[in-house]
C-alpha atoms as a PDB file:
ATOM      1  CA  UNK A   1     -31.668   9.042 -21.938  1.00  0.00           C
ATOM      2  CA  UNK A   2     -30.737   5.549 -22.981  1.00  0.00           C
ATOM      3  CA  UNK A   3     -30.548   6.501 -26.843  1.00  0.00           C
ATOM      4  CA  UNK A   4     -28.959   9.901 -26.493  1.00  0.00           C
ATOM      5  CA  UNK A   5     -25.768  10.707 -28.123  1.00  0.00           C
ATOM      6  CA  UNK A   6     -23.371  13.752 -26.895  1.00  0.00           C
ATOM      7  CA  UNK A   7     -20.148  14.372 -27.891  1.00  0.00           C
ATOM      8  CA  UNK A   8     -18.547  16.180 -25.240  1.00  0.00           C
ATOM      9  CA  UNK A   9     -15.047  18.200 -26.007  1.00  0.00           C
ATOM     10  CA  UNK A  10     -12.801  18.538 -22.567  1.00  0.00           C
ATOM     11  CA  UNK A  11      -9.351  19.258 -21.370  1.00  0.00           C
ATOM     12  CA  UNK A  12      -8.214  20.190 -17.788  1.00  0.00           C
ATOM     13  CA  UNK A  13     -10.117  20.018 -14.506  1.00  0.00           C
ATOM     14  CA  UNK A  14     -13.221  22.161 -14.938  1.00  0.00           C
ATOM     15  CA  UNK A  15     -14.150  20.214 -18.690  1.00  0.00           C
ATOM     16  CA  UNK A  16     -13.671  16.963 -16.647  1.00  0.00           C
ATOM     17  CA  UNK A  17     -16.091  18.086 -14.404  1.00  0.00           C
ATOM     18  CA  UNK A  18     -18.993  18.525 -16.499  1.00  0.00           C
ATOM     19  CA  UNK A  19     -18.178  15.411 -18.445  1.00  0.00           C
ATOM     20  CA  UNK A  20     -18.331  13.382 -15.353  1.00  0.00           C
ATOM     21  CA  UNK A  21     -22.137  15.307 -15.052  1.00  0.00           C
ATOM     22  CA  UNK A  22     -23.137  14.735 -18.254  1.00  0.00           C
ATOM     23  CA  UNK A  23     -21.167  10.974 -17.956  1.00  0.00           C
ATOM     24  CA  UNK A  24     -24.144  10.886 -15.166  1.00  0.00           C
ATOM     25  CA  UNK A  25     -27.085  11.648 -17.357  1.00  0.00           C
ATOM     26  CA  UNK A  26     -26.192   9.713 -20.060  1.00  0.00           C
ATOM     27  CA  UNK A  27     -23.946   7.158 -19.144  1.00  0.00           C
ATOM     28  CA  UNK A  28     -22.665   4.867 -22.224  1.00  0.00           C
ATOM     29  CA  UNK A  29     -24.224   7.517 -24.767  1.00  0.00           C
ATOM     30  CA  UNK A  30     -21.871   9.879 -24.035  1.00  0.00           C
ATOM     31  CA  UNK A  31     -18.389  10.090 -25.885  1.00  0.00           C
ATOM     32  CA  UNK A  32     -15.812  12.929 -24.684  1.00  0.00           C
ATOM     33  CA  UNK A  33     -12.965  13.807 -26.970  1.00  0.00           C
ATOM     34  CA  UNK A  34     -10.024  14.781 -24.982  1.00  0.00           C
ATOM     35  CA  UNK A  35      -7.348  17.092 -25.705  1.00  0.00           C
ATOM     36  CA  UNK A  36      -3.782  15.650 -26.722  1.00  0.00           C
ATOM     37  CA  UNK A  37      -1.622  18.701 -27.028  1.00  0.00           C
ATOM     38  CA  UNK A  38      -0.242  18.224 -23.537  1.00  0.00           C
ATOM     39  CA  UNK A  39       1.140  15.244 -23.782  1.00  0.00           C
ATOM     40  CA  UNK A  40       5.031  14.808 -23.495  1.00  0.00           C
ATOM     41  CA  UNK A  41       7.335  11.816 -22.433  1.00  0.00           C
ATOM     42  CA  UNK A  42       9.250  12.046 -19.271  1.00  0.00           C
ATOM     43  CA  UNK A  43      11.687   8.987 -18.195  1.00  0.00           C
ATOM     44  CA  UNK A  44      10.276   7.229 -21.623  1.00  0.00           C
ATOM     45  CA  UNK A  45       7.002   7.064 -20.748  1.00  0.00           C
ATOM     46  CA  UNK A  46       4.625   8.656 -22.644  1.00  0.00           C
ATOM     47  CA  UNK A  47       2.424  11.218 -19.944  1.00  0.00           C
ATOM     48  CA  UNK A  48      -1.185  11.959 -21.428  1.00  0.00           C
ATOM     49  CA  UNK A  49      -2.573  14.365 -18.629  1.00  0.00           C
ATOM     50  CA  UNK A  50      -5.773  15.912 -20.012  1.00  0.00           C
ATOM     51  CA  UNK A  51      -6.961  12.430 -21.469  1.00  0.00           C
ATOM     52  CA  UNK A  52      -6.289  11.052 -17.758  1.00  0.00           C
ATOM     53  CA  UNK A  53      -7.700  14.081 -15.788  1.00  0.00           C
ATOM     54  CA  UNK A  54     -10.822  13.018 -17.912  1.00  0.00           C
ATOM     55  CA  UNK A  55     -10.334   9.251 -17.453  1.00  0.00           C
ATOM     56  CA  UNK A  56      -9.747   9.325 -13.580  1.00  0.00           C
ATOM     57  CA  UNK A  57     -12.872  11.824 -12.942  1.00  0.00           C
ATOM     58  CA  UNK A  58     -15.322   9.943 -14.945  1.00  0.00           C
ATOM     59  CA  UNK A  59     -14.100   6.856 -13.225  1.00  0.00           C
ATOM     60  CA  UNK A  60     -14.496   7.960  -9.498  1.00  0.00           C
ATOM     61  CA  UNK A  61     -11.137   8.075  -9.037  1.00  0.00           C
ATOM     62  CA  UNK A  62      -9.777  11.464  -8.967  1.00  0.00           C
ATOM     63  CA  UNK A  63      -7.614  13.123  -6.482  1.00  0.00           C
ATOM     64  CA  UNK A  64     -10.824  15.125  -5.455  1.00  0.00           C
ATOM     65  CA  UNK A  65      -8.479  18.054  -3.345  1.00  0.00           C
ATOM     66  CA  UNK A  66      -6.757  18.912  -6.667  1.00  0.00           C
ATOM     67  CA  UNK A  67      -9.046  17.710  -9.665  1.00  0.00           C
ATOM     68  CA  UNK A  68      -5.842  15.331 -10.989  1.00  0.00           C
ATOM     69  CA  UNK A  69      -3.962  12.425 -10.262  1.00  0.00           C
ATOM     70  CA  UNK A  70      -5.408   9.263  -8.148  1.00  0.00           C
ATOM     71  CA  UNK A  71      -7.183   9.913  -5.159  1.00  0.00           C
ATOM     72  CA  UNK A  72      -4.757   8.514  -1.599  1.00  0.00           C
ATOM     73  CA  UNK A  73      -1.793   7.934  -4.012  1.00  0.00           C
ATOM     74  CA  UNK A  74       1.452   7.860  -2.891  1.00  0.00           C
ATOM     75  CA  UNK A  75       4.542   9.255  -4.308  1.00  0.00           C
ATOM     76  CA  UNK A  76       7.468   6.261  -3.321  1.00  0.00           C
ATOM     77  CA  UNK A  77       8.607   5.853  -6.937  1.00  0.00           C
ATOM     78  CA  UNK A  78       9.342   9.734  -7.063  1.00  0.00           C
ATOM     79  CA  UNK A  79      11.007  10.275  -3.797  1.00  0.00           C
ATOM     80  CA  UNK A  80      13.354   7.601  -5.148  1.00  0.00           C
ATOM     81  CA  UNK A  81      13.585   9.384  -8.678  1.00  0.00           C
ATOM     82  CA  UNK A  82      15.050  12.523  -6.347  1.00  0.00           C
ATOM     83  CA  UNK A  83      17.393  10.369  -4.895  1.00  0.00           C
ATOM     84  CA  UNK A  84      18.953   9.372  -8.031  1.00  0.00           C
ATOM     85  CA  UNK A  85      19.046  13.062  -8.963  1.00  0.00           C
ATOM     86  CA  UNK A  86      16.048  13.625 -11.247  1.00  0.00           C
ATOM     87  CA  UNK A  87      13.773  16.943 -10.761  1.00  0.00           C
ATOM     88  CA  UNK A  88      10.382  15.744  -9.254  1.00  0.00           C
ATOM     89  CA  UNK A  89       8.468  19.087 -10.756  1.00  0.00           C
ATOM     90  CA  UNK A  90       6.153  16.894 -12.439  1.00  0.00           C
ATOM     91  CA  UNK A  91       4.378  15.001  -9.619  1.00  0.00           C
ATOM     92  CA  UNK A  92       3.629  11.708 -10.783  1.00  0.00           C
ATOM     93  CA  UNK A  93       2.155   9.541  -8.250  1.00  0.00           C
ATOM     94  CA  UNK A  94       2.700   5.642  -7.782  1.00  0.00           C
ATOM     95  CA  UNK A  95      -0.755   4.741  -9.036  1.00  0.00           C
ATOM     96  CA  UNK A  96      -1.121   7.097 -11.688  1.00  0.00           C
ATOM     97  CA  UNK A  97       3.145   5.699 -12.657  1.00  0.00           C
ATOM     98  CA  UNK A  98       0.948   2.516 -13.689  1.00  0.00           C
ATOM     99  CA  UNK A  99      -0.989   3.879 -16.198  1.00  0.00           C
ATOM    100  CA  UNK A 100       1.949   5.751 -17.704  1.00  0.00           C
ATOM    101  CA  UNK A 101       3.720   2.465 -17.953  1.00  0.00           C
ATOM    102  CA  UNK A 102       1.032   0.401 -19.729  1.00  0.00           C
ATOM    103  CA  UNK A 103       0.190   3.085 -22.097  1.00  0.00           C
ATOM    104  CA  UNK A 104       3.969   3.521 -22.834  1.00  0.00           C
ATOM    105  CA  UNK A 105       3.837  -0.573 -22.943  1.00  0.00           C
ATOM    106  CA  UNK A 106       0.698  -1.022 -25.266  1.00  0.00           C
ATOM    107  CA  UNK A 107       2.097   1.813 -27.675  1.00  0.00           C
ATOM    108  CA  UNK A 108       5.489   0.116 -28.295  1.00  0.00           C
ATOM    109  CA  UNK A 109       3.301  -3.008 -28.955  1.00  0.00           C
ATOM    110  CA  UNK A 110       1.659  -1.219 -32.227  1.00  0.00           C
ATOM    111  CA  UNK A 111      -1.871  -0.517 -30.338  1.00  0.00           C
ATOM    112  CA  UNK A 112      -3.020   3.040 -31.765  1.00  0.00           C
ATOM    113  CA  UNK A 113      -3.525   5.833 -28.576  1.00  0.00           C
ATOM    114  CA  UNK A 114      -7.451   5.562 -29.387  1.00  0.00           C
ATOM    115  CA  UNK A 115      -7.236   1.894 -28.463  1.00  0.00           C
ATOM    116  CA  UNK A 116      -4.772   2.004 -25.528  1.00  0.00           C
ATOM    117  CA  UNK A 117      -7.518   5.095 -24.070  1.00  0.00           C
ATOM    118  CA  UNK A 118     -10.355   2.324 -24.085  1.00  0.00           C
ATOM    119  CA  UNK A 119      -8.339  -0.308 -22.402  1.00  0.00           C
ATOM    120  CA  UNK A 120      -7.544   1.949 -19.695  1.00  0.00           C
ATOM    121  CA  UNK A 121     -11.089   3.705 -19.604  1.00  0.00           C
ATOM    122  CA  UNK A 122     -12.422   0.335 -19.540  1.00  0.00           C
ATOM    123  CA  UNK A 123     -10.692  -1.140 -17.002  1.00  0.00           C
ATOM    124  CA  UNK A 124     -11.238   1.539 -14.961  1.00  0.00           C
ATOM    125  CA  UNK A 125     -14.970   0.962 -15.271  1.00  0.00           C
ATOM    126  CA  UNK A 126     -16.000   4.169 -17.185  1.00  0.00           C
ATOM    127  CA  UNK A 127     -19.142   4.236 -18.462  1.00  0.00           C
ATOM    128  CA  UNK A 128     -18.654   6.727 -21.427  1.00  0.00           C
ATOM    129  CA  UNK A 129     -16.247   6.453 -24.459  1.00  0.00           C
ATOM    130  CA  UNK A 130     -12.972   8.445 -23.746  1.00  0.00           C
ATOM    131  CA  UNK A 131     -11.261   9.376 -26.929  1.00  0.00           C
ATOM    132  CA  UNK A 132      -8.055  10.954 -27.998  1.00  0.00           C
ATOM    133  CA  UNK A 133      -9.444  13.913 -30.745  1.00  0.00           C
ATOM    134  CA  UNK A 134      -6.358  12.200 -33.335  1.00  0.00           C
ATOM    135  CA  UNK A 135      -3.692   9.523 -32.699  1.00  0.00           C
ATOM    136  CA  UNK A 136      -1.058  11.483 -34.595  1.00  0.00           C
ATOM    137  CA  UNK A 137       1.160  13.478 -32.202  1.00  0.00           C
ATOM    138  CA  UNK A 138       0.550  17.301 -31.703  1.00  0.00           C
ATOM    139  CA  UNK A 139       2.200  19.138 -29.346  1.00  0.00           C
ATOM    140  CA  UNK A 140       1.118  22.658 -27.653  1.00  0.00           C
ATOM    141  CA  UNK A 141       4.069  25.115 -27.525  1.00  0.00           C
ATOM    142  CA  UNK A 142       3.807  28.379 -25.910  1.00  0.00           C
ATOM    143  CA  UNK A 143       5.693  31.122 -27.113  1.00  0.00           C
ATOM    144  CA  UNK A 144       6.693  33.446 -24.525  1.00  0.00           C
ATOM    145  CA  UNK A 145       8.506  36.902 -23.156  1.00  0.00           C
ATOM    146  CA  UNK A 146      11.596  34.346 -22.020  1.00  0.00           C
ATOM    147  CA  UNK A 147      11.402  31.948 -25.237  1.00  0.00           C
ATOM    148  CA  UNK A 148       9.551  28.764 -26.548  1.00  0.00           C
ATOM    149  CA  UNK A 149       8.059  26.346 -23.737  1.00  0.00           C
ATOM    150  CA  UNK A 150       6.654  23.315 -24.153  1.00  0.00           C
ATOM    151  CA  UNK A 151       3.286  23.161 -22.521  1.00  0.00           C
ATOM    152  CA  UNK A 152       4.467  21.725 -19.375  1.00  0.00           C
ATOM    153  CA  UNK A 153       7.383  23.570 -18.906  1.00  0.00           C
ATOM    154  CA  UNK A 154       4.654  26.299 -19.074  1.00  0.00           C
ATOM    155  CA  UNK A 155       2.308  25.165 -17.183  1.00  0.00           C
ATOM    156  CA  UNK A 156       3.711  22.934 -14.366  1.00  0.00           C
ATOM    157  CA  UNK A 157       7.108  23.572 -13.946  1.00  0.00           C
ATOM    158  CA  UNK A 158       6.429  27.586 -14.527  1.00  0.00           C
ATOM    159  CA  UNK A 159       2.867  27.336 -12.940  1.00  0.00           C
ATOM    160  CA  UNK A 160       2.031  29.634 -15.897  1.00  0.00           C
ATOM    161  CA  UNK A 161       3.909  32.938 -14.431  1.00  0.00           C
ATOM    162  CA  UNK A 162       5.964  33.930 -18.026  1.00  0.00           C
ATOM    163  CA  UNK A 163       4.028  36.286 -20.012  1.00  0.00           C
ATOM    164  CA  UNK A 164       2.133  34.647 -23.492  1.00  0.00           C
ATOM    165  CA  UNK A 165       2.564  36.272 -26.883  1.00  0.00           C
ATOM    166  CA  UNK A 166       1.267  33.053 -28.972  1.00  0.00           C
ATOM    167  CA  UNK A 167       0.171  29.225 -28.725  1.00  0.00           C
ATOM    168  CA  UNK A 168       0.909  26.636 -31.459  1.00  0.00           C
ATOM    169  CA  UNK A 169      -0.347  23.400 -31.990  1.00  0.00           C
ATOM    170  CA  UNK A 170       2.610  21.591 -33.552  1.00  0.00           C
ATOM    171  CA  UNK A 171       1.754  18.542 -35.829  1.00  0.00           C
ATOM    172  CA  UNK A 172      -2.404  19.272 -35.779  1.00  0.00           C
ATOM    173  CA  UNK A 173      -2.860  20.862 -39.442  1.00  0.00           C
ATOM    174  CA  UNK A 174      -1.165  17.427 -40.427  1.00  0.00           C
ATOM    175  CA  UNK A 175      -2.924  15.471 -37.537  1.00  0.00           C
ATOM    176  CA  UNK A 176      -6.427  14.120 -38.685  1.00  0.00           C
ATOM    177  CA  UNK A 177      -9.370  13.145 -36.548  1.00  0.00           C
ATOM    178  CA  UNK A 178      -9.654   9.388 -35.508  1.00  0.00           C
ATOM    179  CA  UNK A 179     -12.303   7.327 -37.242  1.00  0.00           C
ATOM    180  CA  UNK A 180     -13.741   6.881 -34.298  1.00  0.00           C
ATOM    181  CA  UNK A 181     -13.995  10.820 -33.544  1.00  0.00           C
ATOM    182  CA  UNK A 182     -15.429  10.955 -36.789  1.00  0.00           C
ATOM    183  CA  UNK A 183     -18.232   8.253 -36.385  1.00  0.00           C
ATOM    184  CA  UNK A 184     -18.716   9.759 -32.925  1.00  0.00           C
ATOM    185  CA  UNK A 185     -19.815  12.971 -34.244  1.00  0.00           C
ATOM    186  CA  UNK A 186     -21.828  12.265 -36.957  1.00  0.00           C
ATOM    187  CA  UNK A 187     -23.954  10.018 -34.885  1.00  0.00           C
ATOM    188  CA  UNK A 188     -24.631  12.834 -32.049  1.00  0.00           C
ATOM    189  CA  UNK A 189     -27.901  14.537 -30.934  1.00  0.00           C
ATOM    190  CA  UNK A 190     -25.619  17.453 -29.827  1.00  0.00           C
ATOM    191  CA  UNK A 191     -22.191  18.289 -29.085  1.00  0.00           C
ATOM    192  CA  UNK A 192     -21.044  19.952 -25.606  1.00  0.00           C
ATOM    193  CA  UNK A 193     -17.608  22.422 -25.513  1.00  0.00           C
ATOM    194  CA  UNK A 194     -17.460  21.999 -21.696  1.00  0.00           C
ATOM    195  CA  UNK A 195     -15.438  25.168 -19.339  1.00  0.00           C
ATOM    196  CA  UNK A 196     -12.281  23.975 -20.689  1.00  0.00           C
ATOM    197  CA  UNK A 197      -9.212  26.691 -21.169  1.00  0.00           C
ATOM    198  CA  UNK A 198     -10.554  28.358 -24.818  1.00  0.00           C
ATOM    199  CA  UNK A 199      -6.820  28.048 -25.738  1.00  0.00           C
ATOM    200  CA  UNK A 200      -4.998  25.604 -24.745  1.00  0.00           C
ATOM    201  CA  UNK A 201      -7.793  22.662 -23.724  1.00  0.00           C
ATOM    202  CA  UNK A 202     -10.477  23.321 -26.332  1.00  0.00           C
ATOM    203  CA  UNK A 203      -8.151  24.953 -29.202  1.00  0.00           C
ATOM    204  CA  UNK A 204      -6.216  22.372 -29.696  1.00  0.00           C
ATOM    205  CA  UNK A 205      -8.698  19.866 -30.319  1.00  0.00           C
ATOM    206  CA  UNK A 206     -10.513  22.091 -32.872  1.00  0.00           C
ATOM    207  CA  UNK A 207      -6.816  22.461 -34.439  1.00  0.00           C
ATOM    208  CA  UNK A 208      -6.304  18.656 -35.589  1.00  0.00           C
ATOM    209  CA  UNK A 209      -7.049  18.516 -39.370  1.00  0.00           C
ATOM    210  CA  UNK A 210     -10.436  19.577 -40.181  1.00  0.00           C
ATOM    211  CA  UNK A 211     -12.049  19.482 -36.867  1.00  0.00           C
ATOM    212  CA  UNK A 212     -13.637  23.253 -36.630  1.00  0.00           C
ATOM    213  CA  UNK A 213     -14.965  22.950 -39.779  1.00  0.00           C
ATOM    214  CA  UNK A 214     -17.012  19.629 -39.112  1.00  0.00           C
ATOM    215  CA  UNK A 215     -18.402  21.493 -36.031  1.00  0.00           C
ATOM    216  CA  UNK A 216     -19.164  24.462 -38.139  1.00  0.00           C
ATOM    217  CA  UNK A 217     -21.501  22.528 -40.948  1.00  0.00           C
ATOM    218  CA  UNK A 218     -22.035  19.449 -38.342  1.00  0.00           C
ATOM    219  CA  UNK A 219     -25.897  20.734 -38.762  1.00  0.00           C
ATOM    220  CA  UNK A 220     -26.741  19.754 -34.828  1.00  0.00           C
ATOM    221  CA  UNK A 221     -27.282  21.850 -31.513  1.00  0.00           C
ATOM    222  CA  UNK A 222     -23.742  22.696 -30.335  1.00  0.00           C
ATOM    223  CA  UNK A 223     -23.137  24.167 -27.306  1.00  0.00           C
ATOM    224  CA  UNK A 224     -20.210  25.513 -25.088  1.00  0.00           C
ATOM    225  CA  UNK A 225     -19.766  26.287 -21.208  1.00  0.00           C
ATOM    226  CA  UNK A 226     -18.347  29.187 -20.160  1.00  0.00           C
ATOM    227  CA  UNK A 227     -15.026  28.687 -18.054  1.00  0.00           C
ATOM    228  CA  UNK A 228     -15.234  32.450 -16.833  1.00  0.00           C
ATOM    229  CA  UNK A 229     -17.311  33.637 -14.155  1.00  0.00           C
ATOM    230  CA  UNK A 230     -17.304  37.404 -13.605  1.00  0.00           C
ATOM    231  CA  UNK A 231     -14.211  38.144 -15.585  1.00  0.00           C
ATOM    232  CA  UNK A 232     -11.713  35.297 -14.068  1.00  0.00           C
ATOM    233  CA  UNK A 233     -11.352  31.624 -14.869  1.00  0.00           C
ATOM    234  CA  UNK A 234     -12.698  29.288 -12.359  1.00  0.00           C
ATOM    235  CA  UNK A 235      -9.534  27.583 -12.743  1.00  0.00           C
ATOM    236  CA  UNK A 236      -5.801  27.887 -14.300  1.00  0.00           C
ATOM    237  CA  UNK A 237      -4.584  30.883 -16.656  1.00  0.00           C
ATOM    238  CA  UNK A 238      -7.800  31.464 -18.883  1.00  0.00           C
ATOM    239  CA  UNK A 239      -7.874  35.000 -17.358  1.00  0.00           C
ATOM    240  CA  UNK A 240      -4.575  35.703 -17.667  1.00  0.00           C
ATOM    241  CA  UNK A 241      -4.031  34.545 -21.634  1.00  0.00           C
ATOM    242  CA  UNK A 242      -7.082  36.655 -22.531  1.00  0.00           C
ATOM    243  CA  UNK A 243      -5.408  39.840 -20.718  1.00  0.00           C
ATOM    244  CA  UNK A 244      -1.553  38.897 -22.410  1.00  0.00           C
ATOM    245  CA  UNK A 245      -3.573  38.407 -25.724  1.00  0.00           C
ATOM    246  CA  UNK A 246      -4.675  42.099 -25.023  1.00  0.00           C
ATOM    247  CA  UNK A 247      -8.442  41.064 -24.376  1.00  0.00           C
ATOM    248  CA  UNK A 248     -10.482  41.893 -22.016  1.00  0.00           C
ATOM    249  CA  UNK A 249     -10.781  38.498 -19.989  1.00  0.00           C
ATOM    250  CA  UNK A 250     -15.007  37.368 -19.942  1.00  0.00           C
ATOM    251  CA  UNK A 251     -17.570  34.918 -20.862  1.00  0.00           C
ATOM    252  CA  UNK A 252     -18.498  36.875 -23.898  1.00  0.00           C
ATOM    253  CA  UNK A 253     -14.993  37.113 -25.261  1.00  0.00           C
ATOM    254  CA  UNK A 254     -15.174  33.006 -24.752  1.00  0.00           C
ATOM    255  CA  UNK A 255     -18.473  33.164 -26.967  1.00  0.00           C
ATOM    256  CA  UNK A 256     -16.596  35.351 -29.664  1.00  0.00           C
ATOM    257  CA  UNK A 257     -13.921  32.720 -30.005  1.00  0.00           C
ATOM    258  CA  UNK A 258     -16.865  30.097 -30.676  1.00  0.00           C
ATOM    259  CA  UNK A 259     -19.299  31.969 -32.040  1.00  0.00           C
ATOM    260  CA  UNK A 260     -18.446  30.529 -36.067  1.00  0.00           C
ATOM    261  CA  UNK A 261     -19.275  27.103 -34.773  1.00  0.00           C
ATOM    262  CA  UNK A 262     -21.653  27.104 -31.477  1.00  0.00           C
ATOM    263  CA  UNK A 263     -25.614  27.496 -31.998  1.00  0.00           C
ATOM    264  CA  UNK A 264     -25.819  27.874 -27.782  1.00  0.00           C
ATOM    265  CA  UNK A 265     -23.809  29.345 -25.024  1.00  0.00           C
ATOM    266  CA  UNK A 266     -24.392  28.908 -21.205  1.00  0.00           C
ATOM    267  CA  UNK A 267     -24.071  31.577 -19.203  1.00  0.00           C
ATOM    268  CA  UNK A 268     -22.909  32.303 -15.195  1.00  0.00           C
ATOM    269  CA  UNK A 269     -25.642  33.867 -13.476  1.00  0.00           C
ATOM    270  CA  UNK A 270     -23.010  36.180 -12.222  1.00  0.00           C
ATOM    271  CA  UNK A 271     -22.875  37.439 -16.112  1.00  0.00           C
ATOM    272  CA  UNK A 272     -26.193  37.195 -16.646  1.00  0.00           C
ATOM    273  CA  UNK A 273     -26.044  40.978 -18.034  1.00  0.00           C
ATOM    274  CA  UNK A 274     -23.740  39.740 -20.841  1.00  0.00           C
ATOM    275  CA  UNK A 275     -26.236  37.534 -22.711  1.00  0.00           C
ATOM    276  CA  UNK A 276     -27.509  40.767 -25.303  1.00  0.00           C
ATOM    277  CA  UNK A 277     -24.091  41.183 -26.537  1.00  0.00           C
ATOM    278  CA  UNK A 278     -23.894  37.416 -26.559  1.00  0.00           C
ATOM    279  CA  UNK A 279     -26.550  36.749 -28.512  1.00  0.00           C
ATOM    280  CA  UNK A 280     -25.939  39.788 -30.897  1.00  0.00           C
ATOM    281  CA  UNK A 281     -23.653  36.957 -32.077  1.00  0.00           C
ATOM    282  CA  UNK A 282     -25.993  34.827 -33.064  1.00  0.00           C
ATOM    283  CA  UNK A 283     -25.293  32.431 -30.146  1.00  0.00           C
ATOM    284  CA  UNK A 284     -28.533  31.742 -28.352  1.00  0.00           C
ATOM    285  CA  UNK A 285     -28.129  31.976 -24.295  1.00  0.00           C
ATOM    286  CA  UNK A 286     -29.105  29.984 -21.510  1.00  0.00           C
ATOM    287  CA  UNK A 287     -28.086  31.259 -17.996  1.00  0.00           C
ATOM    288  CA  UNK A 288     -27.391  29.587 -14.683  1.00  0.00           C
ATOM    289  CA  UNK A 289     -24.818  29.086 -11.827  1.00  0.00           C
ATOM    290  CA  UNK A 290     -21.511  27.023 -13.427  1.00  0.00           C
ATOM    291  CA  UNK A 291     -19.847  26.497 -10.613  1.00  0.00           C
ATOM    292  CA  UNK A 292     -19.272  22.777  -9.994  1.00  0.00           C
ATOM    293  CA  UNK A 293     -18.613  22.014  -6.629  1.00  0.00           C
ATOM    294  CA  UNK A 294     -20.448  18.391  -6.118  1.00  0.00           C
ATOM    295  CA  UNK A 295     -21.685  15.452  -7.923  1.00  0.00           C
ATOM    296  CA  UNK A 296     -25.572  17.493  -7.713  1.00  0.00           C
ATOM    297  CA  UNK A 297     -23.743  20.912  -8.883  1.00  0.00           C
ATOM    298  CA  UNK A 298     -21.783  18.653 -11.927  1.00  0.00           C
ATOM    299  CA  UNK A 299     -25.441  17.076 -13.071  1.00  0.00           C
ATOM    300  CA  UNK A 300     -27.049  20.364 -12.846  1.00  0.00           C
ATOM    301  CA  UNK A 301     -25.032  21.975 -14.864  1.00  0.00           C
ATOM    302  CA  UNK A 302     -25.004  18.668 -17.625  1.00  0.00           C
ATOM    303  CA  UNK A 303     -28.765  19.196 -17.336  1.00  0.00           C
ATOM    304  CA  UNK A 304     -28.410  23.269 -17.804  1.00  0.00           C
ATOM    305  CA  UNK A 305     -26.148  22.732 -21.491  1.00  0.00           C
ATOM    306  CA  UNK A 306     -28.203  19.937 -22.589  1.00  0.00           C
ATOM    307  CA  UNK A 307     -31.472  21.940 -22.218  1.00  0.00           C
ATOM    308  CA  UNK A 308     -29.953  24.296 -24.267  1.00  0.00           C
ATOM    309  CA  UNK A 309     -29.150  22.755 -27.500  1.00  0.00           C
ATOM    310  CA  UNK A 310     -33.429  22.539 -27.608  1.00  0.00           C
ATOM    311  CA  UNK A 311     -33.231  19.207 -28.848  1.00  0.00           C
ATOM    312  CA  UNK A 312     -35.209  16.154 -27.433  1.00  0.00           C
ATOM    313  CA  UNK A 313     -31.523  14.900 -24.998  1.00  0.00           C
ATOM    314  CA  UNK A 314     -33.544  15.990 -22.102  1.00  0.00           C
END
């Protein structure tokens, strides 16, 4: 698959998984925009989670018990932090401090977060290109029944217990797409939305300028993993935002939330009874077991959404 292009779009645990599967398949021709509404700065540095989750699984280097961080890091640097006082809820390990600090470094020197991402990628020796969707800040906030959160006040510190009403995007309707987003896109056999959390992984990279819409007359196969299985999320509070936002939580209400822009949808075989309603959408369906529990499960599953954007990428 030497001259196949993908553009994959990921966030979160379960999208890094089947971009390190389809990283395997296709190797440099793959390019996975990553989700920057997560990111925040804690003791200056400037923390970029989901693009990291992404970088340290397609590098091999993944804390493989919980999906982030560095695998065998230690946490010196923090235990210290507690000493002096500071709250330790975000747990930032030693190794993973060092790519906080060059990134923080590189971006005070006038590098752009596009270019800082392929340093790091690089260096780490992955194989496909790892880009930011925009490097113009934007900023998921999470409206809740006990006030505004910023996403990880949400999502770590609260582990996602208060109760959703809305999510914004701050800064991505003035945000635009990098040129190297762009290019990536328009050069693509097919683009892959992989089991990322529909609204606060995969939203808010369709939320930076004009982003949706390209997808929407991009003319080429696109299609999108399901990140529910059976009515509840393989991972984190997918579930539980589709039940708050007063829907029931399932692959197909996924598919509604893509159907505008996606030509394909894959299926769980555990849903398998969904696809009619599915494709009364106009979303054609492939079906076949998403769960991703080794490198084998991760390449099957690469091979199962490439096969169905019916193009020649397999």
């Amino acid at each position: 698959m030497a001259d196949v292009k993908v553009v994959a779009l990921a966030g979160g645990v379960g999208g890094a998984k089947l971009a390190e599967g389809l990283q395997q398949l296709l190797g440099s021709g793959l390019a996975v925009v990553g989700n920057v509404g997560d990111d925040f700065e804690l003791w200056g540095l400037t923390i970029c989670p989901d693009l990291d989750t992404l970088m340290y699984t397609l590098a091999g280097v993944a804390n493989p018990q919980t999906g982030w961080g560095v695998a065998g890091d230690t946490f010196a640097a923090l235990e210290m932090l507690a000493r002096y006082g500071e709250e330790t809820w975000f747990r930032l390990g030693d190794r993973d401090l060092a790519t906080h600090v060059l990134r923080t470094a590189w971006l005070r020197q006038g590098l752009r977060l596009t270019e800082v991402t392929a340093r790091l990628a690089d260096a780490l020796g992955v194989q496909a290109r790892l880009l930011p969707v925009t490097d113009a800040p934007v900023r998921t906030r999470v409206i809740t029944d006990e006030g505004e959160l910023n996403f990880q006040d949400y999502f770590v510190r609260r582990r996602w217990q208060p109760v959703v009403r809305e999510v914004r995007f701050a800064g991505a309707e003035q945000a635009r797409p990098t040129p190297e987003v762009l290019e990536a896109l328009e050069a693509a056999d097919a683009v892959v939305i992989c089991p990322s959390n529909p609204f606060v992984s995969v939203e808010p990279i369709l939320a930076v300028g004009d982003v949706r819409a390209r997808l929407r007359h991009l003319g080429k196969p696109v299609v999108a993993v399901t990140p529910i299985v059976a009515g509840e999320a393989v991972k984190g509070p997918t579930a539980k935002l589709f039940r708050e936002f007063g829907e029931e939580p399932s692959a197909l209400a996924v598919a509604r939330r893509y159907a505008d822009f996606v030509t394909a949808f894959v299926l769980d075989e555990r849903d398998a009874h969904l696809a009619p309603a599915v494709e009364a959408l106009g979303v054609r369906v492939a079906v076949t077991d998403t769960l991703m529990r080794s490198a084998e499960d991760r390449r099957r599953v690469a091979r199962a959404a490439l096969q169905a954007t019916q193009t020649e990428v397999v």
